[in-house]
N, C-alpha and C. Protein backbone atom coordinates (compact mmCIF):
# COMPACT_ATOMS: atom_id res chain seq x y z
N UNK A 1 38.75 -44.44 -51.43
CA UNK A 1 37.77 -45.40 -50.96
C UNK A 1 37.14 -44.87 -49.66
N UNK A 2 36.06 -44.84 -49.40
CA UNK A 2 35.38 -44.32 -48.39
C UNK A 2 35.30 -45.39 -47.29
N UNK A 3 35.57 -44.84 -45.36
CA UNK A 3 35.84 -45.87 -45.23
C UNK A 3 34.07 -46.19 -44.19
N UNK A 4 34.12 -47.38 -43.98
CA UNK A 4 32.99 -47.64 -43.46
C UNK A 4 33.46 -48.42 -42.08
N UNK A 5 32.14 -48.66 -41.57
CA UNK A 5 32.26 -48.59 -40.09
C UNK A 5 31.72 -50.10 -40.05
N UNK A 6 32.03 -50.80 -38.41
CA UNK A 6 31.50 -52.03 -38.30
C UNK A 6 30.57 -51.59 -37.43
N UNK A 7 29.75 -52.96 -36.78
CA UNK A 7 28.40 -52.33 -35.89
C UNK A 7 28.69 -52.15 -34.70
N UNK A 8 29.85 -52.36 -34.36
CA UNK A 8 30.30 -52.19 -32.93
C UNK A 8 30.37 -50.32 -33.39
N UNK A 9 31.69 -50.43 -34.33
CA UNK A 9 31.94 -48.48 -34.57
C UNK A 9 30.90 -47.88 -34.22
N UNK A 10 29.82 -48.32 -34.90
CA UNK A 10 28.61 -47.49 -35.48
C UNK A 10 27.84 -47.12 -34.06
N UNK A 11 27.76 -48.05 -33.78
CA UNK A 11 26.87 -48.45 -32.11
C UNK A 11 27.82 -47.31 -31.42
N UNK A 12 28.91 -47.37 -30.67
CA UNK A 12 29.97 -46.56 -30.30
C UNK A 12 29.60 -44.67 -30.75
N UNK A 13 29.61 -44.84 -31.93
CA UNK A 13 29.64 -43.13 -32.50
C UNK A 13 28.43 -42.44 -32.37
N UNK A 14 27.29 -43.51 -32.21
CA UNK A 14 25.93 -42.91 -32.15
C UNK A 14 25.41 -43.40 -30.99
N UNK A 15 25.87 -44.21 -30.36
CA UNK A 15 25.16 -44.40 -28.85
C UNK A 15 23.70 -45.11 -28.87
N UNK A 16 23.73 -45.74 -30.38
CA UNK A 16 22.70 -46.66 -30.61
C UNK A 16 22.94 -48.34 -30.12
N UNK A 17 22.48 -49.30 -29.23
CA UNK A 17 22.95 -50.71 -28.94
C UNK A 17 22.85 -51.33 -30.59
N UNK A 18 23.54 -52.37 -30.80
CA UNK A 18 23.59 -53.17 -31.70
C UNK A 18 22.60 -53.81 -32.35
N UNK A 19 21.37 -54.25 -31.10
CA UNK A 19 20.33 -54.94 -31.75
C UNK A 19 19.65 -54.01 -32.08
N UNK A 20 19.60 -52.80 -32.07
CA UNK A 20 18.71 -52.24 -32.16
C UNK A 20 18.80 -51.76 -34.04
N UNK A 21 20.72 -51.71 -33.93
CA UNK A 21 21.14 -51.47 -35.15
C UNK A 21 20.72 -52.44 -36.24
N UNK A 22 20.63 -53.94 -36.09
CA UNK A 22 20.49 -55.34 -36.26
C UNK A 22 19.17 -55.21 -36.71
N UNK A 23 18.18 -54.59 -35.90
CA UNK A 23 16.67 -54.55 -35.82
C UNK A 23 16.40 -53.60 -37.24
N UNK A 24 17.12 -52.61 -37.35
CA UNK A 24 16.89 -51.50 -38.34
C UNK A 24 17.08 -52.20 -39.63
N UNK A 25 18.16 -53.19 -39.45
CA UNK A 25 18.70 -53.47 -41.13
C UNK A 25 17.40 -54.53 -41.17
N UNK A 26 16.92 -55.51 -40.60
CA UNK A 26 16.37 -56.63 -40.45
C UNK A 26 14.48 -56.29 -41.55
N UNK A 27 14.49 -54.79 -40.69
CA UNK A 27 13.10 -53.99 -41.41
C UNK A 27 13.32 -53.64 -42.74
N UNK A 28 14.54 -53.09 -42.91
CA UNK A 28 15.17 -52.23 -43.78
C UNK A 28 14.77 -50.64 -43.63
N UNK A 29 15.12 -50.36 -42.56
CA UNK A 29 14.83 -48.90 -42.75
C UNK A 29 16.57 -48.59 -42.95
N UNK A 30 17.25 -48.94 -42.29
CA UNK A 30 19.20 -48.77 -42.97
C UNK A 30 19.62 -50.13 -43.38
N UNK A 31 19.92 -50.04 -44.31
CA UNK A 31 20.41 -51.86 -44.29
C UNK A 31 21.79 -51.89 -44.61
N UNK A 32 23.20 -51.61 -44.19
CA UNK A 32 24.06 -51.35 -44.71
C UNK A 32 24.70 -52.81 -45.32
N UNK A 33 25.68 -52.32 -46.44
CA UNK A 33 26.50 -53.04 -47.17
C UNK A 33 26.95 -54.48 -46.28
N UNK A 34 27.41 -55.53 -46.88
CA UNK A 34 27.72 -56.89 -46.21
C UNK A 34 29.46 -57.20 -47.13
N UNK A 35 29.89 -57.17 -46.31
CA UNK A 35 31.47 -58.17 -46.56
C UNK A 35 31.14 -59.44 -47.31
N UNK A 36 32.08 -60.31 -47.51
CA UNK A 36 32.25 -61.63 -47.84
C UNK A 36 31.28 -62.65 -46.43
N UNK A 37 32.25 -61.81 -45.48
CA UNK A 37 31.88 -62.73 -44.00
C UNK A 37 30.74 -61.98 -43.63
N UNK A 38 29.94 -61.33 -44.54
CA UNK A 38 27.96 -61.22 -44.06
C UNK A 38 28.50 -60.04 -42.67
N UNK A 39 29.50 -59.62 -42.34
CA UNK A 39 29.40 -58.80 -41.21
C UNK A 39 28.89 -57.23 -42.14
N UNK A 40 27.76 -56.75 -41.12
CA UNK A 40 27.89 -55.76 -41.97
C UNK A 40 28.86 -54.08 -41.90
N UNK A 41 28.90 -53.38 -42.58
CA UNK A 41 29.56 -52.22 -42.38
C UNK A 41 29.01 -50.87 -43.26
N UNK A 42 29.05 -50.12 -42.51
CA UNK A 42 28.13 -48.87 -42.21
C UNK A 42 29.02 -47.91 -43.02
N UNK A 43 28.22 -46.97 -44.03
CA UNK A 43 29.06 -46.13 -44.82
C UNK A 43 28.63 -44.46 -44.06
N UNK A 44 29.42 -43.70 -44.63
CA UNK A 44 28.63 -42.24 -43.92
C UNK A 44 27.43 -41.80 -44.19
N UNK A 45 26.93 -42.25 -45.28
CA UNK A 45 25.77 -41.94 -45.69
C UNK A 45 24.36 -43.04 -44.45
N UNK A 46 24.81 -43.89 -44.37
CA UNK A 46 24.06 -45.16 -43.22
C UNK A 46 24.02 -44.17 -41.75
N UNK A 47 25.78 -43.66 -41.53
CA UNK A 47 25.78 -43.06 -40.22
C UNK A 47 24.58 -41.60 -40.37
N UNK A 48 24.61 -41.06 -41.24
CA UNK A 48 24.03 -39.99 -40.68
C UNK A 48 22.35 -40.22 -41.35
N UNK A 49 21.50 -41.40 -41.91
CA UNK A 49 20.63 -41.88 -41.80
C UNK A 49 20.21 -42.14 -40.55
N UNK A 50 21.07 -42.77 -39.47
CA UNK A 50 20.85 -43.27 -38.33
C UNK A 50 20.97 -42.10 -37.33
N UNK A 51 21.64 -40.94 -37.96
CA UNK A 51 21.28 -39.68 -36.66
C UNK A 51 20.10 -38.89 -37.06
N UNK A 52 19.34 -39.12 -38.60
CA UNK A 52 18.38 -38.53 -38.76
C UNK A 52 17.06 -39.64 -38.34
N UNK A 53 17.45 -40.75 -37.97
CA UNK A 53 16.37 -41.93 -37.33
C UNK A 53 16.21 -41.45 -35.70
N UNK A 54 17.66 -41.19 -35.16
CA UNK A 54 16.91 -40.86 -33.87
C UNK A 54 16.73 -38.92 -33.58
N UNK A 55 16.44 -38.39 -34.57
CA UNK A 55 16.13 -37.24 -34.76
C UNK A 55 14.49 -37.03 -34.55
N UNK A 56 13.99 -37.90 -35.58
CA UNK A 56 12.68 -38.43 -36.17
C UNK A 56 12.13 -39.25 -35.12
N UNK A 57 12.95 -40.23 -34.32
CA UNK A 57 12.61 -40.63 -33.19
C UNK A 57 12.21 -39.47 -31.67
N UNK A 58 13.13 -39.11 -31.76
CA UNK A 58 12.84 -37.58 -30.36
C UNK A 58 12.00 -36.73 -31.01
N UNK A 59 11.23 -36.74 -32.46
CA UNK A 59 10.87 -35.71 -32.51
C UNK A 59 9.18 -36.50 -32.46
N UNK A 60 9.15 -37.92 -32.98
CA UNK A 60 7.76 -39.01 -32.05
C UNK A 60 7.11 -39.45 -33.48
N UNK A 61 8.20 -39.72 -34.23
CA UNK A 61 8.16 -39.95 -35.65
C UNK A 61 7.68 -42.14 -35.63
N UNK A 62 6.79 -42.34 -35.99
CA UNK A 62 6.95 -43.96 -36.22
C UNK A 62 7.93 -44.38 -36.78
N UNK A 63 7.72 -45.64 -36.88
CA UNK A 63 9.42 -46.45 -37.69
C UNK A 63 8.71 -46.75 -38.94
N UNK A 64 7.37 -46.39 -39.37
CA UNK A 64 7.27 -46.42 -40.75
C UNK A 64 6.65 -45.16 -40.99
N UNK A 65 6.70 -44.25 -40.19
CA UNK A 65 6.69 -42.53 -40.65
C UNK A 65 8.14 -42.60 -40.88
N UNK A 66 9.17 -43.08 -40.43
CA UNK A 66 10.86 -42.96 -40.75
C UNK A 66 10.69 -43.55 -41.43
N UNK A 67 10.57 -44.59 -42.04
CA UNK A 67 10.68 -45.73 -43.30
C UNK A 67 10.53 -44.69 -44.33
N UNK A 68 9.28 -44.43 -44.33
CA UNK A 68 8.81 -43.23 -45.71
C UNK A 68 9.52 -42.44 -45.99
N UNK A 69 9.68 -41.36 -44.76
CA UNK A 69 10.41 -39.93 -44.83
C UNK A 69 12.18 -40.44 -45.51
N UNK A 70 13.00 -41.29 -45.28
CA UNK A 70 14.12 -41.60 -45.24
C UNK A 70 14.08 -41.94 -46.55
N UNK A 71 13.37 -42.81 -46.75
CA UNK A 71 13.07 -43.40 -48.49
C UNK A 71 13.43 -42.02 -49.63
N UNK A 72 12.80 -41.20 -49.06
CA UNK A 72 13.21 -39.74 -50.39
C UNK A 72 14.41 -39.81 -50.61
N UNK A 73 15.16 -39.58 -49.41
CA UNK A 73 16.68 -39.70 -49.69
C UNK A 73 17.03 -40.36 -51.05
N UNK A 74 17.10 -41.66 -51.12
CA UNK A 74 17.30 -42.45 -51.63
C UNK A 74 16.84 -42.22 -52.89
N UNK A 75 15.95 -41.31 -53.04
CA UNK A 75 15.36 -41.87 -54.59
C UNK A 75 15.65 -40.82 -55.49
N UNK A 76 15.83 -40.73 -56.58
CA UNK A 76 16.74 -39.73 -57.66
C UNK A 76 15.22 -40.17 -58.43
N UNK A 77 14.81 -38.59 -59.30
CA UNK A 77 14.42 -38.02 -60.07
C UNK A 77 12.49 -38.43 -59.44
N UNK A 78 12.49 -37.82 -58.79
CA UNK A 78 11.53 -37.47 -57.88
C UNK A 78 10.08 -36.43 -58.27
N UNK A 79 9.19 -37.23 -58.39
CA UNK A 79 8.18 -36.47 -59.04
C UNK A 79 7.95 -35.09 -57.51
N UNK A 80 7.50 -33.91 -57.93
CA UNK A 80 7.56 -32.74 -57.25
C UNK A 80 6.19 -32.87 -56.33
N UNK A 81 5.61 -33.71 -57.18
CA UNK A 81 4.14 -34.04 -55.87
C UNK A 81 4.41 -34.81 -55.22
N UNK A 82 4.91 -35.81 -55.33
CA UNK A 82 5.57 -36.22 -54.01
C UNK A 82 6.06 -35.58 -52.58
N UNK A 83 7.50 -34.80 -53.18
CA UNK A 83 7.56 -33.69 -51.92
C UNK A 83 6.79 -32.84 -51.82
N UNK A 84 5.61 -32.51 -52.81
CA UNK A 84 4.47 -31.98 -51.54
C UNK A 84 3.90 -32.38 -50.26
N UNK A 85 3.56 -33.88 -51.26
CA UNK A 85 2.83 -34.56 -50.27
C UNK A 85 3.60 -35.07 -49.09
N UNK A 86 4.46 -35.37 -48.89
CA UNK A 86 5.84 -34.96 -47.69
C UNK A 86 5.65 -33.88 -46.60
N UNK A 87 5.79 -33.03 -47.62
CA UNK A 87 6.07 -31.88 -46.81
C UNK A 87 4.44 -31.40 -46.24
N UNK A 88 3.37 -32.07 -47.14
CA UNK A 88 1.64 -31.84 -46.38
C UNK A 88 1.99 -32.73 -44.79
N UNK A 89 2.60 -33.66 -44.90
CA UNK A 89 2.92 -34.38 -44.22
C UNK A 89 3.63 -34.28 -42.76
N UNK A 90 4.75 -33.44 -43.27
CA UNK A 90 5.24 -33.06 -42.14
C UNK A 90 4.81 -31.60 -41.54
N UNK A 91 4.04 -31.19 -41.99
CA UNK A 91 3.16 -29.94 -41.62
C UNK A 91 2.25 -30.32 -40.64
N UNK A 92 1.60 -31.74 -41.03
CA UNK A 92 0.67 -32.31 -39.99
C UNK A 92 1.13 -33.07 -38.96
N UNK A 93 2.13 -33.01 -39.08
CA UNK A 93 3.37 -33.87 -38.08
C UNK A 93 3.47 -32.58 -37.16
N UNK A 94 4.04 -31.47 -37.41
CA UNK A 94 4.12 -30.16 -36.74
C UNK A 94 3.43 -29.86 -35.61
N UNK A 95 1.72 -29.79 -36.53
CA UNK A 95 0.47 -29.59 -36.32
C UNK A 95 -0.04 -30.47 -34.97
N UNK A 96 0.46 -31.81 -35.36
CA UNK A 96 -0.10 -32.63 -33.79
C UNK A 96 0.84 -32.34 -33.20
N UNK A 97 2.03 -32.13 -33.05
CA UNK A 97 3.11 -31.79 -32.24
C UNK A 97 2.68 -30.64 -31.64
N UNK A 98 2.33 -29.66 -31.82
CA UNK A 98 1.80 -28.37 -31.48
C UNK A 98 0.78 -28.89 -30.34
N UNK A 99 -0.21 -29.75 -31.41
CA UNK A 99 -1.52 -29.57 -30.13
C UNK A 99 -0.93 -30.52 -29.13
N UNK A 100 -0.03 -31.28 -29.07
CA UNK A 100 0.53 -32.34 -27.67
C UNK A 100 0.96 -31.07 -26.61
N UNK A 101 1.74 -30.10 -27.21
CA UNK A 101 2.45 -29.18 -26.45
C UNK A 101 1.88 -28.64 -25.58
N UNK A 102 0.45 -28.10 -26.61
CA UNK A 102 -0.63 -26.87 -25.77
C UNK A 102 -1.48 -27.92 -24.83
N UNK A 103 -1.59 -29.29 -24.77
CA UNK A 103 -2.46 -30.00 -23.91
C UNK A 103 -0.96 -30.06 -22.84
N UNK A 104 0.03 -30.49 -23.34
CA UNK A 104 0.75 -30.56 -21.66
C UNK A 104 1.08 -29.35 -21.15
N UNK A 105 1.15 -27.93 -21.60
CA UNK A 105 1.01 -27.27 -21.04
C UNK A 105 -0.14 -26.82 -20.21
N UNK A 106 -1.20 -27.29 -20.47
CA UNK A 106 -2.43 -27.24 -19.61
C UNK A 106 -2.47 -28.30 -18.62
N UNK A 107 -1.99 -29.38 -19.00
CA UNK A 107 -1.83 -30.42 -17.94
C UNK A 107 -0.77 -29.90 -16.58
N UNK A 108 0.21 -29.84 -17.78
CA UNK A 108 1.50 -29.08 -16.04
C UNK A 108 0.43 -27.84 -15.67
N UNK A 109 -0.09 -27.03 -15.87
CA UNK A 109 -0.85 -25.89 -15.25
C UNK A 109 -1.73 -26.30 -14.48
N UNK A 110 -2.23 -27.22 -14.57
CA UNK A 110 -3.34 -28.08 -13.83
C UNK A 110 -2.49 -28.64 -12.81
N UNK A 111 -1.66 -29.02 -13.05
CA UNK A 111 -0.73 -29.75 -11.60
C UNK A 111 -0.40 -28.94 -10.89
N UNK A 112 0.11 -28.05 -11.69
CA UNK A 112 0.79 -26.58 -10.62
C UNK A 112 -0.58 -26.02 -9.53
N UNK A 113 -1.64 -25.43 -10.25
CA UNK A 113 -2.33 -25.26 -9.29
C UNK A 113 -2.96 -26.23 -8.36
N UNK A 114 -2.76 -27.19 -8.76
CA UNK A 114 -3.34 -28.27 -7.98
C UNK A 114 -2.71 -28.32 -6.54
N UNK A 115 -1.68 -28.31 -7.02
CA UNK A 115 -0.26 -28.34 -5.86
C UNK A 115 -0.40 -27.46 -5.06
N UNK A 116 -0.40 -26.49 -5.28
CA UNK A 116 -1.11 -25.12 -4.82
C UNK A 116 -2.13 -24.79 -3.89
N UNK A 117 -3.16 -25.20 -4.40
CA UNK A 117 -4.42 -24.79 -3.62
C UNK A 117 -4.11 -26.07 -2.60
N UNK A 118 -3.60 -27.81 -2.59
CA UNK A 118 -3.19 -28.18 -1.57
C UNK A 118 -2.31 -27.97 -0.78
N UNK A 119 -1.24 -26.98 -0.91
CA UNK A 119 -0.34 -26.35 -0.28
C UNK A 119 -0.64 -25.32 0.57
N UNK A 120 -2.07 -24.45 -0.19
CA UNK A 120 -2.21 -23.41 0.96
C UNK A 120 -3.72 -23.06 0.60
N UNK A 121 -4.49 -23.96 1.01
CA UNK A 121 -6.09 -23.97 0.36
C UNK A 121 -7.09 -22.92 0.64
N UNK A 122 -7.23 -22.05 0.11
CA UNK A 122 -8.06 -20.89 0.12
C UNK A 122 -9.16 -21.03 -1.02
N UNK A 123 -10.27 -20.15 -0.99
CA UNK A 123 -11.32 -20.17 -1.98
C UNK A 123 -10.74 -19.75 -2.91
N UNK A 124 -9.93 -18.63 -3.36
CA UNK A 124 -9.05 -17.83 -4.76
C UNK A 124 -8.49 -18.99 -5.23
N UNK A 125 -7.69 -19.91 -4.33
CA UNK A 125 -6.66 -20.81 -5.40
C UNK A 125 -7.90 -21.96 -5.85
N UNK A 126 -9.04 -22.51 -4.74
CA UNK A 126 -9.89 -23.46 -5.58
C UNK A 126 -10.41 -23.15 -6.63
N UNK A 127 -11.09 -21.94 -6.33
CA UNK A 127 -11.56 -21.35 -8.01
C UNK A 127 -10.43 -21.32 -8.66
N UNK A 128 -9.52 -21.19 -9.11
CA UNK A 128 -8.61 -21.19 -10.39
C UNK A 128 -8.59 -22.44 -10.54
N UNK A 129 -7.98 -23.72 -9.65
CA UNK A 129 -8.51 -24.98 -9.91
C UNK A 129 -9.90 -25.28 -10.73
N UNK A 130 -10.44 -25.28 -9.81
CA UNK A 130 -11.93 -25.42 -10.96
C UNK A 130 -12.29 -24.95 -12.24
N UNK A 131 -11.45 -23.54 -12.34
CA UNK A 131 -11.71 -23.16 -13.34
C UNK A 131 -10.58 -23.98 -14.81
N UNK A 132 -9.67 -23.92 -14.54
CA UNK A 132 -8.41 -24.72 -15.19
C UNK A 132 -9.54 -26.37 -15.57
N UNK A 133 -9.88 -26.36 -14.48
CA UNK A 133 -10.37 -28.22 -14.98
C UNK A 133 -11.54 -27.98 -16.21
N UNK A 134 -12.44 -27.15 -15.58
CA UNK A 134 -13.31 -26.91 -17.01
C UNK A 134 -13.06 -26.63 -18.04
N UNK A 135 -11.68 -25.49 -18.12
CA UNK A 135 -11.18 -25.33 -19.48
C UNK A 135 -10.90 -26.80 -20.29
N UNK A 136 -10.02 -27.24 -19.26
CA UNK A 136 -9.26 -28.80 -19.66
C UNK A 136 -10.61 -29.95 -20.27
N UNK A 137 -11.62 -29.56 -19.27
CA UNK A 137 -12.52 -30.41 -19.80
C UNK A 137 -13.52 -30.16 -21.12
N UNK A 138 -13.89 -28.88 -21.82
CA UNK A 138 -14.29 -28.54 -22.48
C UNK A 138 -13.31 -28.76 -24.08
N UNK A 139 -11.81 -29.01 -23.73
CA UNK A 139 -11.23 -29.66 -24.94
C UNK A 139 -11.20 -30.35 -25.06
N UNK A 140 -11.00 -31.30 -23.86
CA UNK A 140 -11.11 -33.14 -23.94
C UNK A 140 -12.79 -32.97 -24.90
N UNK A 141 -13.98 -32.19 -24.39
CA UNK A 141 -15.12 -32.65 -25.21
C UNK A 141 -15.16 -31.91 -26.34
N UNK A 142 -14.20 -31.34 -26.69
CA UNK A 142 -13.86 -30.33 -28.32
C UNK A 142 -13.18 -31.33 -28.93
N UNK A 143 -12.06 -31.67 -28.13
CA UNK A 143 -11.27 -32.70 -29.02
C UNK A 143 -11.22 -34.30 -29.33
N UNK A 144 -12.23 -34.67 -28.26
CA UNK A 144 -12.53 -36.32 -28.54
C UNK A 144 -14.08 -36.40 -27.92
N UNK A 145 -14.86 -36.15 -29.11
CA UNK A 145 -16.15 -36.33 -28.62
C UNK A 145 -16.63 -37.34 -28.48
N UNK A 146 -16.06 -38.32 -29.48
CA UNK A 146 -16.66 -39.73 -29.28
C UNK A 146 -16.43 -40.10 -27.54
N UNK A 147 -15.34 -39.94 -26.96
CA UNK A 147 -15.45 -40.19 -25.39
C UNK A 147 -16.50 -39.85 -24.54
N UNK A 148 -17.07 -39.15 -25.14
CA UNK A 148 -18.34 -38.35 -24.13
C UNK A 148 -19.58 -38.25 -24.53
N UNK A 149 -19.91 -39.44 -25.48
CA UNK A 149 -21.07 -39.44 -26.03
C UNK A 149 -22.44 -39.92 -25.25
N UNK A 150 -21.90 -41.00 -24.37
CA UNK A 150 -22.72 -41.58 -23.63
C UNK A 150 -22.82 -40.63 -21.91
N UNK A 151 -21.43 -39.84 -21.92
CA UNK A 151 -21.44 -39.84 -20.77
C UNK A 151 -20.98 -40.96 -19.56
N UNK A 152 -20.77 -40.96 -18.31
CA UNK A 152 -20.61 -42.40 -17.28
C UNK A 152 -21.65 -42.60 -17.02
N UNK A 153 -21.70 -43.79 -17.69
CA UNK A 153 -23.13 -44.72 -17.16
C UNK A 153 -24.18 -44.35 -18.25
N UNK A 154 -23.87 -43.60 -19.36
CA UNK A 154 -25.08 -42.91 -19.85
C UNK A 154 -25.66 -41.84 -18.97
N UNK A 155 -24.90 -41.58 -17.48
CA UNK A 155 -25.27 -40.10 -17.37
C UNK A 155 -25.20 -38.84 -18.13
N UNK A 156 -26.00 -38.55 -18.11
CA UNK A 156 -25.94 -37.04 -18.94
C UNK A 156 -25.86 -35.86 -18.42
N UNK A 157 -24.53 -35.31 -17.88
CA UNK A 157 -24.86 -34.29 -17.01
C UNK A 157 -24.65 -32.68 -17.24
């Protein structure tokens, strides 16, 4: 017999609070098994659902991008386009993950010199400032044009 866990265990082994555990079954993204006395209890298969929830969580996954992704698990005899379309899925999951990376790395670079040229302000460190902001600003207007359509105020500059 396999043994299963209560929500205190469960909470305890994964360092997840209770309501939060409570909250999961309530959606159904884990809903584990119920006793006589409605308490519920967590099988291994629930526990390591719930370490691939906060996996999917640190990695900036929604709770119904997890709903979906978790659902495969579960399902036996699985048409093969499906896990394409999954896996198109988590490619584009990747993909924005990537471009978050390369914008905060331009952001911390922008702070760094920022810090910088106020630390020891010379013309060499403002120009790299300035220059860093235009880069930064030429993707903000590559990557969200609708923001800059009007311009402020309808200035056009």
């Amino acid at each position: 017999m396999e043994k299963l866990y209560s929500i205190q265990e469960a909470s305890r082994i994964l360092g997840i609070s209770k309501d939060t555990l409570r909250y999961y079954d309530r959606i159904g993204i884990v809903s584990p098994s119920r006793k006589d006395n409605r308490y519920r209890r967590y099988s291994k298969d629930d526990l390591i659902d719930l370490m691939n929830i906060q996996i999917m969580q640190y990695a900036d996954f929604s709770l119904d991008e997890i709903r979906g992704t978790l659902s495969i698990r579960k399902m036996e005899n699985i048409d093969p386009v499906y896990y394409e379309e999954v896996s198109a899925f988590l490619d584009a999951k990747n993909a924005e993950t990537r471009k978050k990376i390369a914008h905060l790395e331009k952001v911390s670079q922008l702070l760094n010199i920022a810090a910088e040229t106020l630390r020891n302000f010379n013309i060499e460190s403002d120009q790299r400032l300035a220059k860093i902001v235009r880069e930064i600003y030429k993707d903000i207007q590559r990557n969200e044009p609708e923001n800059f359509k009007g311009g402020c105020d309808d200035h056009q500059g």
